[in-house]
C-alpha atoms as a PDB file:
ATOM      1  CA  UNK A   1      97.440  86.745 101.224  1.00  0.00           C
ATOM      2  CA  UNK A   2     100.131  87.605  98.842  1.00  0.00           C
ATOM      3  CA  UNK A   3      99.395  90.233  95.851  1.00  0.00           C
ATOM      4  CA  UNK A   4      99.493  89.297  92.375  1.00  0.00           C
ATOM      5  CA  UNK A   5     101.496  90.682  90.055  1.00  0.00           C
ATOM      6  CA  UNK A   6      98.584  91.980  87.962  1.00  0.00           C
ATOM      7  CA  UNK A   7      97.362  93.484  91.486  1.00  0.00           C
ATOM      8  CA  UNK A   8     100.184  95.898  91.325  1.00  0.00           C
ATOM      9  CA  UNK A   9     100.909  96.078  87.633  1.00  0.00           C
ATOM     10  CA  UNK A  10      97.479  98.432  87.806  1.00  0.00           C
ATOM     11  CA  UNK A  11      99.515 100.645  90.657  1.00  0.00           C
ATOM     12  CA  UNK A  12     102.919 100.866  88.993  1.00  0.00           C
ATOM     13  CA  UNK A  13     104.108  99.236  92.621  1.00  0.00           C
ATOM     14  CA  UNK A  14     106.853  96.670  93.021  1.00  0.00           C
ATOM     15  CA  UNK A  15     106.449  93.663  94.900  1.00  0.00           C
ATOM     16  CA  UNK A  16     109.112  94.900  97.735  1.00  0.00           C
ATOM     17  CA  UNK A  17     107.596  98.383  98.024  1.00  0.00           C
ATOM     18  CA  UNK A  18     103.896  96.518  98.680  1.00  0.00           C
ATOM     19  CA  UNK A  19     105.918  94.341 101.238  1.00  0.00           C
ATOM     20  CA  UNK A  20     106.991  97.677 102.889  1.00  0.00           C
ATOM     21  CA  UNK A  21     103.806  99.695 103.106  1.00  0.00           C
ATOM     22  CA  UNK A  22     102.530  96.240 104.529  1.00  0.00           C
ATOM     23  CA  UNK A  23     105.264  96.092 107.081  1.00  0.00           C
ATOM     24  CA  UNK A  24     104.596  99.921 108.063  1.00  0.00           C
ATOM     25  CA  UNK A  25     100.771  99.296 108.572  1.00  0.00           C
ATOM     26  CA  UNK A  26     101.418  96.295 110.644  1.00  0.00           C
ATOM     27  CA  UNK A  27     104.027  98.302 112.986  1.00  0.00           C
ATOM     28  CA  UNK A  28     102.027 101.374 113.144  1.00  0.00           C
ATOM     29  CA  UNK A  29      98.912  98.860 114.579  1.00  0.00           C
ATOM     30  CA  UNK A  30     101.048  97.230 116.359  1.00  0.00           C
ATOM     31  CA  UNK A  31     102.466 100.049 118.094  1.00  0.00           C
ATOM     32  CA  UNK A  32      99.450 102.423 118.221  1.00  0.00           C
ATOM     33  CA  UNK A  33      97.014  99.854 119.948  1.00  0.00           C
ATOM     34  CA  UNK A  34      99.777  98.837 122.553  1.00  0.00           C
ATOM     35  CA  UNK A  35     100.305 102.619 122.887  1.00  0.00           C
ATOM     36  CA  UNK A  36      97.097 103.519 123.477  1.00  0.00           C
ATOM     37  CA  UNK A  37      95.734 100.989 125.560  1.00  0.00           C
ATOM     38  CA  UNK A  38      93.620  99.645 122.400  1.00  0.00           C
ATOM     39  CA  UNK A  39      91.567 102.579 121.280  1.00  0.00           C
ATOM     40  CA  UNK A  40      90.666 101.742 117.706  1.00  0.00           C
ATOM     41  CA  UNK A  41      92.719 102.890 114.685  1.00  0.00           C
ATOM     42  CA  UNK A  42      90.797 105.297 112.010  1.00  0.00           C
ATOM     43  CA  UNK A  43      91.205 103.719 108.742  1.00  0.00           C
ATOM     44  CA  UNK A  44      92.674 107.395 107.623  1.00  0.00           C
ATOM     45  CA  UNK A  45      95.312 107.225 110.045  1.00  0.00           C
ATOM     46  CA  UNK A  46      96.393 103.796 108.018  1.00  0.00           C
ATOM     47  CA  UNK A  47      95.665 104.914 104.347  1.00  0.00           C
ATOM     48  CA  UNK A  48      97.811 107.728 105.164  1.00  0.00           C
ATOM     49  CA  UNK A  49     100.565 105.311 105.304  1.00  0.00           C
ATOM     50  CA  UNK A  50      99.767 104.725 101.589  1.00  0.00           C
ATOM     51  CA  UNK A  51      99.201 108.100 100.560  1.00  0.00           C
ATOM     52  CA  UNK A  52     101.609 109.651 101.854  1.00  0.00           C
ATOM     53  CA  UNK A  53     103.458 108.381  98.474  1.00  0.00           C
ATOM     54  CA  UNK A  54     101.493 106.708  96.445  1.00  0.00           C
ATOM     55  CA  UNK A  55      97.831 108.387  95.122  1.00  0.00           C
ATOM     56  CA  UNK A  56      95.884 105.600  93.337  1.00  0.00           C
ATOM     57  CA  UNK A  57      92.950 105.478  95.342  1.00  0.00           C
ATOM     58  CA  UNK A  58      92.720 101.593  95.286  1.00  0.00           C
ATOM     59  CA  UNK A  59      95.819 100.758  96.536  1.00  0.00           C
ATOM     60  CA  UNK A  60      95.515 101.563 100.388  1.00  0.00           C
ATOM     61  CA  UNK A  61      92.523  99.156 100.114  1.00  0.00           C
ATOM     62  CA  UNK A  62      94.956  96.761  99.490  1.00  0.00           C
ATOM     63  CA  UNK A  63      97.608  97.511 101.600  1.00  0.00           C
ATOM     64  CA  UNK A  64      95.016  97.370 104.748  1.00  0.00           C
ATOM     65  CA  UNK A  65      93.866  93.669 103.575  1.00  0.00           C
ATOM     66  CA  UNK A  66      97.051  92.053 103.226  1.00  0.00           C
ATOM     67  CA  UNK A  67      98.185  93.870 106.448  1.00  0.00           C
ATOM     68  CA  UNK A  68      95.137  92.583 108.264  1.00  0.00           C
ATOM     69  CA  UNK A  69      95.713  89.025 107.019  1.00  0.00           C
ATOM     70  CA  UNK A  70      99.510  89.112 108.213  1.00  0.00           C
ATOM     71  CA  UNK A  71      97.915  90.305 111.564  1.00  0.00           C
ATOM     72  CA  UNK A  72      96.142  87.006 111.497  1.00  0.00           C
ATOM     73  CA  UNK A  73      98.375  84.551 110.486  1.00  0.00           C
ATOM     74  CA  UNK A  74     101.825  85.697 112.229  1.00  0.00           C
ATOM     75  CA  UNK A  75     100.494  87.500 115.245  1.00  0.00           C
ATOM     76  CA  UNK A  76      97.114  85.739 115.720  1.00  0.00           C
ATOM     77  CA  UNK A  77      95.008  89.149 115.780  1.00  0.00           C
ATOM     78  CA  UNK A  78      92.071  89.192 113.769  1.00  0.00           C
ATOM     79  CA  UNK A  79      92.112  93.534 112.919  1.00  0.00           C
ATOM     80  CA  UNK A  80      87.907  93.717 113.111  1.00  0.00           C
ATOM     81  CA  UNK A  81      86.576  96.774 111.413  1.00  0.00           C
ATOM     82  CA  UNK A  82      84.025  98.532 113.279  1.00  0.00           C
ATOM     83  CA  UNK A  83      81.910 101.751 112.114  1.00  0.00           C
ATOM     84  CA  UNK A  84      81.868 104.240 114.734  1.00  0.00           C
ATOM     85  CA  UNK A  85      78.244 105.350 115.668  1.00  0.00           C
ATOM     86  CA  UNK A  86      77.420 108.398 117.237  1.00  0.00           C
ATOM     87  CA  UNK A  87      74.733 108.788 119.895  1.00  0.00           C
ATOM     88  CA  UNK A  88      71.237 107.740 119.707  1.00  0.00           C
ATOM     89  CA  UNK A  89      69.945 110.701 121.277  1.00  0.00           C
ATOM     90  CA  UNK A  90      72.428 113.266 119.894  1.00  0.00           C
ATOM     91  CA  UNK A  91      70.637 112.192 116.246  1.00  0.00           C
ATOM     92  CA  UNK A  92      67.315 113.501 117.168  1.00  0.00           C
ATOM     93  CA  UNK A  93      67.066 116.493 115.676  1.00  0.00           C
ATOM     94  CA  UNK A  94      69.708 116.566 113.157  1.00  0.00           C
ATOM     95  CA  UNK A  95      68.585 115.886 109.126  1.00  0.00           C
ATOM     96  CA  UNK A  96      67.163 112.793 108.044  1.00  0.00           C
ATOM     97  CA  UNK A  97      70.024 112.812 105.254  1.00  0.00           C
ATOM     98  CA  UNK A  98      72.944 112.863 107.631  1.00  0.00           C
ATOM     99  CA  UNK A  99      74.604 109.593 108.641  1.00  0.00           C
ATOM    100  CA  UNK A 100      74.356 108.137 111.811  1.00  0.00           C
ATOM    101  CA  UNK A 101      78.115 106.683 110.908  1.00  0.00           C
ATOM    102  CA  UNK A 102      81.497 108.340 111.406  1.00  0.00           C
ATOM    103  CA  UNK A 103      84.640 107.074 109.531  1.00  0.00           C
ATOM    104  CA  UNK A 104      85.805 103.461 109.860  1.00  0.00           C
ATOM    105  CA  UNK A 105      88.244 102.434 112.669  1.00  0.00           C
ATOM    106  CA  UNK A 106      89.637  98.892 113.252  1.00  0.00           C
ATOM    107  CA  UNK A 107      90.467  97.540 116.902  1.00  0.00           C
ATOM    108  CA  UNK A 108      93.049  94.285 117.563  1.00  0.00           C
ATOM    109  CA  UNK A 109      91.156  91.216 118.757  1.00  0.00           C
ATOM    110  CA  UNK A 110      93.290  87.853 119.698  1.00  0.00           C
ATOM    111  CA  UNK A 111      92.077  84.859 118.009  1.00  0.00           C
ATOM    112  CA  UNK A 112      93.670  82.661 120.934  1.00  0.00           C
ATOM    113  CA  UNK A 113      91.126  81.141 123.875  1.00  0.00           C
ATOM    114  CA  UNK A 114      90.041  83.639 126.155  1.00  0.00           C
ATOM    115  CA  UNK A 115      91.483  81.885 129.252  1.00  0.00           C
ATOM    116  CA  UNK A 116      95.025  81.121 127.421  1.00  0.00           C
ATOM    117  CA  UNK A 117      94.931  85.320 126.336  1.00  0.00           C
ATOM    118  CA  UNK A 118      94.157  86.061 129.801  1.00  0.00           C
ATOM    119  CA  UNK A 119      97.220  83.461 131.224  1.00  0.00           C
ATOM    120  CA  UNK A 120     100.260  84.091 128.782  1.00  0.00           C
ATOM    121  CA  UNK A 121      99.259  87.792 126.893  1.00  0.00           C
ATOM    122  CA  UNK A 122      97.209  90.224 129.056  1.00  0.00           C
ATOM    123  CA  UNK A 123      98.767  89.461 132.093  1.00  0.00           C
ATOM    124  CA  UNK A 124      97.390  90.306 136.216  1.00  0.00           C
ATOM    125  CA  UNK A 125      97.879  93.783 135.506  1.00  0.00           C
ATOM    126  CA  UNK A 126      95.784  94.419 132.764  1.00  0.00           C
ATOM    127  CA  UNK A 127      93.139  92.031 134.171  1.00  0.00           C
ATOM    128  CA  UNK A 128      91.299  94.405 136.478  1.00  0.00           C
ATOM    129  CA  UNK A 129      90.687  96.705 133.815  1.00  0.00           C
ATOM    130  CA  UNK A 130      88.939  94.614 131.619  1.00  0.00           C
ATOM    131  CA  UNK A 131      87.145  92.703 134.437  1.00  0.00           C
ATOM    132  CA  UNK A 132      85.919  97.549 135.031  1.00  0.00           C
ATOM    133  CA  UNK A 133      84.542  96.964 131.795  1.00  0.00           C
ATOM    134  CA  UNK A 134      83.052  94.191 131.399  1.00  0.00           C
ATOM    135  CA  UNK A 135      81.000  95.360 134.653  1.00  0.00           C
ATOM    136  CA  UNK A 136      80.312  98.482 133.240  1.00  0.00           C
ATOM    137  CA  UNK A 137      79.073  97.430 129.764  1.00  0.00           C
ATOM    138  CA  UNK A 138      76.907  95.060 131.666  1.00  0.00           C
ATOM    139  CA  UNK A 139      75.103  97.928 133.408  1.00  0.00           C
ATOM    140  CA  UNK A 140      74.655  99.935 130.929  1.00  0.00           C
ATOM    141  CA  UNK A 141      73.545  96.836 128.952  1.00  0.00           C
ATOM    142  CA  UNK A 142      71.079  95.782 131.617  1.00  0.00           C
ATOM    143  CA  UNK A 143      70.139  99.728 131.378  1.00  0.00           C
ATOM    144  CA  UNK A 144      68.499  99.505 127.467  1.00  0.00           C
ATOM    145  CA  UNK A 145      71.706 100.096 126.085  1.00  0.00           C
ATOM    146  CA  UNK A 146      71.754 104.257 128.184  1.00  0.00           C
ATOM    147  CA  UNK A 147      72.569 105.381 131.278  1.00  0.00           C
ATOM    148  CA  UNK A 148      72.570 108.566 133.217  1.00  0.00           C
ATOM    149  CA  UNK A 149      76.004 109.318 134.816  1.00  0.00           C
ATOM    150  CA  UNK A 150      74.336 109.821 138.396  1.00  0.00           C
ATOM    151  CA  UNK A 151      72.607 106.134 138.099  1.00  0.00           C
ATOM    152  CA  UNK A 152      75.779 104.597 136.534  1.00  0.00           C
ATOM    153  CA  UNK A 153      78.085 105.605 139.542  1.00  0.00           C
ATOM    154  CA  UNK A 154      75.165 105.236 141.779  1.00  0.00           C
ATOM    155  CA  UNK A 155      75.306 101.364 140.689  1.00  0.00           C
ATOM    156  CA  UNK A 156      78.940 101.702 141.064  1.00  0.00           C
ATOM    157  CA  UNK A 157      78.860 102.574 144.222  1.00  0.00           C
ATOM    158  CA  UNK A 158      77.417  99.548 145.441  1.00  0.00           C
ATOM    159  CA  UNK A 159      80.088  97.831 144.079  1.00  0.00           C
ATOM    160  CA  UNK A 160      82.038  99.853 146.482  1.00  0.00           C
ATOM    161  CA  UNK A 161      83.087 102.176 143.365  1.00  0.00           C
ATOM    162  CA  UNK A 162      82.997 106.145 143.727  1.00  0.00           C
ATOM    163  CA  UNK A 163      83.720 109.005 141.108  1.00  0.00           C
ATOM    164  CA  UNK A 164      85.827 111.060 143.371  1.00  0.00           C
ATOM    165  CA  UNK A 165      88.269 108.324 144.375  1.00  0.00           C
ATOM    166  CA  UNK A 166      91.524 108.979 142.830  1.00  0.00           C
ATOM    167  CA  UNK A 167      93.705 106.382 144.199  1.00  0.00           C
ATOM    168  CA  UNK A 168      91.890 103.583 143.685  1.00  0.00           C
ATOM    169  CA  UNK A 169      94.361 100.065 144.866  1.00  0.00           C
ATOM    170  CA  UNK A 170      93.330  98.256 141.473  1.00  0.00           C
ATOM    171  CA  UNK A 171      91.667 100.925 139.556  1.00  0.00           C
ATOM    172  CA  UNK A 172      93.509 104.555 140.256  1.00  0.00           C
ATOM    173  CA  UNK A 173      91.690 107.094 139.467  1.00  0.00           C
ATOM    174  CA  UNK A 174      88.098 106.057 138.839  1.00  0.00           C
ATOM    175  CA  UNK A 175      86.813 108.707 136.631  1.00  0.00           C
ATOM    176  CA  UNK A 176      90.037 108.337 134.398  1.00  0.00           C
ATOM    177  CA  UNK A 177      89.095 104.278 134.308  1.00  0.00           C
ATOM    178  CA  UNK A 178      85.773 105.000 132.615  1.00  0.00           C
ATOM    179  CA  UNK A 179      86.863 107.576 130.450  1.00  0.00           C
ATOM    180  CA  UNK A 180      89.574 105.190 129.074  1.00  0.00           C
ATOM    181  CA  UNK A 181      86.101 103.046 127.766  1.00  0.00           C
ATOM    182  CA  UNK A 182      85.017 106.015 126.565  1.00  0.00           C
ATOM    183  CA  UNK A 183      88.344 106.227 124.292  1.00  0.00           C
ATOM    184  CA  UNK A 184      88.320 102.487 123.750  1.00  0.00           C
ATOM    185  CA  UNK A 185      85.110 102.848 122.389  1.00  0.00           C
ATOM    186  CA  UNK A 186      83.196 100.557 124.690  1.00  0.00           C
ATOM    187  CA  UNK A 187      81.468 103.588 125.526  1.00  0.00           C
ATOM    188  CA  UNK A 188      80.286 106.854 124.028  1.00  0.00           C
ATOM    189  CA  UNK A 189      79.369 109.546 126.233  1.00  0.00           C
ATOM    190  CA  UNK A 190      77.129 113.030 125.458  1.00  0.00           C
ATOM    191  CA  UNK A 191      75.002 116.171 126.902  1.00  0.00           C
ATOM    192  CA  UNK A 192      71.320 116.170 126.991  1.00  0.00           C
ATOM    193  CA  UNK A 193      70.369 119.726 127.484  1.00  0.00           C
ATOM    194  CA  UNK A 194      67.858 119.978 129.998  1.00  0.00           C
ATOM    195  CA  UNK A 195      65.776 122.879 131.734  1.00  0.00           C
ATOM    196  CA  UNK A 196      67.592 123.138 134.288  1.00  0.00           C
ATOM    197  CA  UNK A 197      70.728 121.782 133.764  1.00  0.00           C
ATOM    198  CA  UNK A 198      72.723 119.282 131.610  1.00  0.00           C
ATOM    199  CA  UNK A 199      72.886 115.951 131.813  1.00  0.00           C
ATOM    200  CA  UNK A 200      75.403 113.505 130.726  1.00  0.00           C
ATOM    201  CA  UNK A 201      74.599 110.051 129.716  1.00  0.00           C
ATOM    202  CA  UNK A 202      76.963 106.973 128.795  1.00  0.00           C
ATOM    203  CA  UNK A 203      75.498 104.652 125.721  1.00  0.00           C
ATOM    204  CA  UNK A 204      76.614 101.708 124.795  1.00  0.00           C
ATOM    205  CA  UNK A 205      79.843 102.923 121.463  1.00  0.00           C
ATOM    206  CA  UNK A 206      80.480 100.078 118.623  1.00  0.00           C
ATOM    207  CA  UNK A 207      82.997  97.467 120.416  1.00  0.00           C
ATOM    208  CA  UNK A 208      80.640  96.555 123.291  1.00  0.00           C
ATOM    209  CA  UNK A 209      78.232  96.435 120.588  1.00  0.00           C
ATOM    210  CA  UNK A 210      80.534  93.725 118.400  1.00  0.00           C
ATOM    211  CA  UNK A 211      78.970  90.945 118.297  1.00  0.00           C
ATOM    212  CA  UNK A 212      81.234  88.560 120.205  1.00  0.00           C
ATOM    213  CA  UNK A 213      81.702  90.898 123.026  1.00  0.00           C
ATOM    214  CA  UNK A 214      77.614  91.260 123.139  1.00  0.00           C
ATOM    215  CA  UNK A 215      77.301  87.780 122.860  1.00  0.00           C
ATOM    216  CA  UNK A 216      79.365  87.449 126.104  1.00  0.00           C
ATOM    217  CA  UNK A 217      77.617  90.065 127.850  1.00  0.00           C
ATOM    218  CA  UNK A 218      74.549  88.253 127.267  1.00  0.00           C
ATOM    219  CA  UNK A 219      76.020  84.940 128.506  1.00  0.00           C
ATOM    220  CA  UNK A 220      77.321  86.176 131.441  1.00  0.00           C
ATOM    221  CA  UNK A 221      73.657  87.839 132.510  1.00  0.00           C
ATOM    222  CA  UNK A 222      71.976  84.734 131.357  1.00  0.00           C
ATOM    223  CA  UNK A 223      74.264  82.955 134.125  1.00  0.00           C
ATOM    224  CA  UNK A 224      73.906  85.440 136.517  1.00  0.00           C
ATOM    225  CA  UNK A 225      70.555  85.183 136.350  1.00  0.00           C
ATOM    226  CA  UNK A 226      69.930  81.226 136.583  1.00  0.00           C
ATOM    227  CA  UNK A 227      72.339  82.163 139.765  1.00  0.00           C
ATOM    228  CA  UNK A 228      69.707  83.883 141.229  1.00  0.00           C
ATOM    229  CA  UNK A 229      66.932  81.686 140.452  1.00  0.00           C
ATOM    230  CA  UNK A 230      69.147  78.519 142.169  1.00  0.00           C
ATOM    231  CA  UNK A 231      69.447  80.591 145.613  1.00  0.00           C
ATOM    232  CA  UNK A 232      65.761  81.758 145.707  1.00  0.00           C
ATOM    233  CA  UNK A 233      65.058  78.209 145.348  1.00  0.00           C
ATOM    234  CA  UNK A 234      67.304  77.086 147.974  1.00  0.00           C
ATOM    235  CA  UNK A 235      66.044  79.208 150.086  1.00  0.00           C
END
C-alpha cells in the first residue's frame, strides 16, 4: 500500500524517507518477535521509530499501516493488533472510570496453512512448545477462562508435567515454559489476596483470546469430545 504524495505533502516527508521508517519498522518486528520468542510488540515501541525524528502525530499511524501491509504481502505475516487486557479479577475494586485496556501491542501471525507453517517455518524444535500451549490454553479454557496455579499443575501433572522439574527432555524447565505464555501473552497471571495466604491464578491474556486461536481451541474440544462419546459407545 504505497503513500500518496498528498499523504506526505501534509508531513513535509519524502517518498524515500517514508520508505525508510517503513523498512526500520519492518526490521525492528522482524527482529524483536524472532528475538523474543513472539511476545507482542507495544505500538509505542514502533511509533518511537517515527518519533524519534519526525513529531506530526499522524504520521506513525501511517508508517505502522504500510509496514503491516509489506508484512503481508512480502513476508506473508498478517501483524494482528491486539489490546492488552488486564485481569478480570484484579478490576474489582478499582473505579468504574478506569479502563480495563492497556496500550496496543501487535503479535506476527503467518497467513500460510497451518500444516505447511508447521513443515517448512516452525520447525521440530519449536513444535513442542506450541503443542505446551495449546494444552495449557485448553485447560484453562475448559476452566471458565481462570485457573488456580495448584489446579493448573495439578492437571499438569497428569499429563506427567510437574512445576519443580527443571530439565524437562522436550520442555526444560517447566515453570520457565509457562511463564514464556505468560510473556507471549497467551496468559496473564495475578495475586488474589486471601486470609490466609495469596493465591495466584492464570486467566486466559488477549492472543488465546484472538479469535482464530479460540476458534481452534474450541474445535479441538469439540473433537475431543465426540472422541469420547465414540469409545463410551464402543464400549
Amino acid at each position: 500500500m504505497a503513500s500518496s504524495a498528498e499523504d506526505l505533502s501534509q508531513f513535509d516527508v519524502s517518498n524515500e524517507e517514508k520508505d525508510r521508517l517503513v523498512a526500520e519498522v519492518i526490521r525492528y518486528v522482524l527482529f524483536k518477535t524472532h528475538q523474543t520468542g513472539g511476545c507482542p510488540i507495544k505500538r509505542e515501541e514502533l511509533t518511537q521509530i517515527v518519533t524519534k525524528i519526525y513529531r506530526q502525530r499522524a504520521l506513525p499511524g501511517l508508517v505502522i499501516n504500510e509496514a503491516a501491509a509489506k508484512l503481508a504481502s512480502i513476508f506473508g505475516y498478517e501483524m494482528r493488533e491486539l489490546q492488552r487486557s488486564r485481569p478480570s479479577l484484579a478490576n474489582q475494586g478499582r473505579s468504574s472510570q478506569q479502563s480495563s485496556t492497556d496500550a496496543k501491542s501487535y503479535v506476527l501471525m503467518s497467513k500460510l496453512p497451518a500444516d505447511v507453517y508447521r513443515k517448512f517455518v516452525e520447525g521440530d524444535n519449536a513444535a513442542h512448545l506450541t503443542g505446551f500451549a495449546f494444552v495449557v490454553i485448553s485447560i484453562v479454557h475448559l476452566s471458565g477462562g481462570k485457573i488456580a496455579e495448584e489446579s493448573l499443575w495439578h492437571h499438569l501433572k497428569r499429563m506427567g508435567l510437574d512445576e519443580s522439574t527443571e530439565n524437562h527432555p522436550v520442555l526444560g524447565n517447566t515453570n520457565q515454559a509457562l511463564e514464556t505464555l505468560v510473556q507471549q501473552r497467551y496468559l496473564q497471571k495475578y495475586k488474589v489476596n486471601g486470609p490466609e495466604s495469596n493465591n495466584l491464578f492464570y486467566e486466559l491474556a488477549e492472543r488465546a483470546l484472538d479469535g482464530p486461536v479460540a476458534e481452534k481451541i474450541k474445535e479441538y474440544i469439540e473433537e475431543i469430545g465426540k472422541k469420547d462419546v465414540t469409545s463410551e459407545d464402543d464400549d
